[in-house]
Protein backbone atom coordinates (compact mmCIF):
# COMPACT_ATOMS: atom_id res chain seq x y z
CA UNK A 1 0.00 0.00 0.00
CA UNK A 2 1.52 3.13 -1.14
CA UNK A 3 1.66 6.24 1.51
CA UNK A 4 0.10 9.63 0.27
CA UNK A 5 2.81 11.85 0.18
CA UNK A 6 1.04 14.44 2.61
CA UNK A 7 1.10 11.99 5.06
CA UNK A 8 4.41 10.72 4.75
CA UNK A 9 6.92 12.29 7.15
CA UNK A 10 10.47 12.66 5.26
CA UNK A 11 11.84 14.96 8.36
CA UNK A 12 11.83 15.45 12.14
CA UNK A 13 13.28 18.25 13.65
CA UNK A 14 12.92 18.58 17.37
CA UNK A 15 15.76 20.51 19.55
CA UNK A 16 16.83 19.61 22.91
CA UNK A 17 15.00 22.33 24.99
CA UNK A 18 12.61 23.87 22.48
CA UNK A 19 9.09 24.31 22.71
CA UNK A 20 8.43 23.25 18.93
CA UNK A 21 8.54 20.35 16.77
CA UNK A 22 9.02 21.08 13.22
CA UNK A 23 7.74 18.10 10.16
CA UNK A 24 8.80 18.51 6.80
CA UNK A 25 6.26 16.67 4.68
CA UNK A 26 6.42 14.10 1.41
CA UNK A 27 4.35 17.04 -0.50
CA UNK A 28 6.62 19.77 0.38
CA UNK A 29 4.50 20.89 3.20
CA UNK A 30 6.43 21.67 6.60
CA UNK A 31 4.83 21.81 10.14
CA UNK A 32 5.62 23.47 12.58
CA UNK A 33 4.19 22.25 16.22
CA UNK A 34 4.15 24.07 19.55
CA UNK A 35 4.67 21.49 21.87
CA UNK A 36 1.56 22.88 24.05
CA UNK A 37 -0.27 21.80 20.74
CA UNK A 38 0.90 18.59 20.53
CA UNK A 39 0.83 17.59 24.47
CA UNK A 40 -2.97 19.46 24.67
CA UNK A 41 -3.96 17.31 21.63
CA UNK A 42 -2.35 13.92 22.71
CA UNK A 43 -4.29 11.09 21.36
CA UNK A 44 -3.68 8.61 24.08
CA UNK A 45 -6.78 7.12 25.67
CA UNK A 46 -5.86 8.34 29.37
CA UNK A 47 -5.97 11.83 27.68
CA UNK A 48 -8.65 11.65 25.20
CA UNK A 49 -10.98 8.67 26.98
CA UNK A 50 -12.87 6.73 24.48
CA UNK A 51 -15.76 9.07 23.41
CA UNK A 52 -13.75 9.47 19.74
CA UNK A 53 -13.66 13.26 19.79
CA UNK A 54 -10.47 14.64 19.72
CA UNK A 55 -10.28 17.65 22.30
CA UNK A 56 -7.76 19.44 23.01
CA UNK A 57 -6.53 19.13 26.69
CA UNK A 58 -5.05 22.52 28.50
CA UNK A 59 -1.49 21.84 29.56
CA UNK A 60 -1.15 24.20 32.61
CA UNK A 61 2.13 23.24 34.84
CA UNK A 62 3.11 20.36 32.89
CA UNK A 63 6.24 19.99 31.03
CA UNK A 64 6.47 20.73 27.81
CA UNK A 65 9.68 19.52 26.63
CA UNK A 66 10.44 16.22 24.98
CA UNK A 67 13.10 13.57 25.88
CA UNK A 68 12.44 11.77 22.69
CA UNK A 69 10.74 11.09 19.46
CA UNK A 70 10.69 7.57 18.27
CA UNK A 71 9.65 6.82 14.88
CA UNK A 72 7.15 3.80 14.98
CA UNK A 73 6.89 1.74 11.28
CA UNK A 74 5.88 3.83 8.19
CA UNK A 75 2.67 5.61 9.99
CA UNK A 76 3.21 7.39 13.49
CA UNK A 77 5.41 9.12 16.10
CA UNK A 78 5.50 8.43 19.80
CA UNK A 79 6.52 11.77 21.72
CA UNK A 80 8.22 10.61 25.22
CA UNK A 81 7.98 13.50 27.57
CA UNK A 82 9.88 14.79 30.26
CA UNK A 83 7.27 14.35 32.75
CA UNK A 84 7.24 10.45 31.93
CA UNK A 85 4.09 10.66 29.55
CA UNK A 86 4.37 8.87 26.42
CA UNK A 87 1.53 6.43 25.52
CA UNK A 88 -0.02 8.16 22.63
CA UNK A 89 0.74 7.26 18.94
CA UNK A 90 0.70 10.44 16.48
CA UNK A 91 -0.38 8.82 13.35
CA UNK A 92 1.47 10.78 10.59
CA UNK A 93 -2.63 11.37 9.23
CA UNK A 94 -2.98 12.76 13.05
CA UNK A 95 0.14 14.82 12.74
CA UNK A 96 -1.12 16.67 9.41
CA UNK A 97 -4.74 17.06 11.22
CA UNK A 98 -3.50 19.01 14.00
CA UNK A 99 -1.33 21.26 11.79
CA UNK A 100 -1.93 24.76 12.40
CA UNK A 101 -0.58 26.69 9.60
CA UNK A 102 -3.18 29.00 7.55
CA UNK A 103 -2.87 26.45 4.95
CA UNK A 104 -4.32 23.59 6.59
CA UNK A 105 -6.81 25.28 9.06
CA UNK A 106 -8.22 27.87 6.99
CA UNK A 107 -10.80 28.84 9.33
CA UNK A 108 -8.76 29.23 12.37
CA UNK A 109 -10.27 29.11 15.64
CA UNK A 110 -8.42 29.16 18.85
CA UNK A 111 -8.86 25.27 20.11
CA UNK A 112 -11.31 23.28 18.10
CA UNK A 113 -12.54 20.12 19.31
CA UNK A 114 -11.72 18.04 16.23
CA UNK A 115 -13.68 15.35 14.60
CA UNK A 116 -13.07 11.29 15.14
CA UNK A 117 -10.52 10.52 12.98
């Protein structure tokens, strides 16, 4: 099964100590994520529950900086915090959802609660 290339992740960049992650994309699309966007927006099930609406989860006094990134097979990312959390699976289709460039949230709106994927 062939990958679309806007959902195929060709690059990772994530500094030691920032508070982005940036994804360059097989279309030529980049991403850039603030990590408060992808810790509120974590897909795991002790964040999320199991309603199947994605909602975005305020990150007040939790730490925002990630102690790794580990690639898992040809479809997600797991983001290992520095608080220990680390459960959720960012499906590369996830990733691209949650972008929040004008391009791929036209109508902007501060936090949407997103649709079941």
């Amino acid at each position: 099964m062939s990958v679309e290339p806007r959902n195929k992740c060709v690059a990772i960049r994530s500094p030691r100590g920032g508070t982005t992650t940036e994804i360059d994309w097989g279309d030529g699309h980049k991403s850039r994520y603030p990590h408060e966007i992808l810790r509120g927006y974590c897909p795991c099930a002790g964040c999320q529950g199991h309603s199947g609406t994605i909602r975005f989860i305020p990150c007040e006094g939790i730490q925002l900086e990630l102690e790794d990134i580990e690639v898992v097979g040809n479809y997600a990312l797991r983001f290992q915090w520095f608080d220990g959390h680390g459960t959720g699976l960012y499906s590369y289709r996830y990733l691209r959802s949650i972008c929040q460039c004008d391009e791929c949230r036209p109508v902007k709106t501060d936090r949407p609660e997103m649709p079941r994927l």
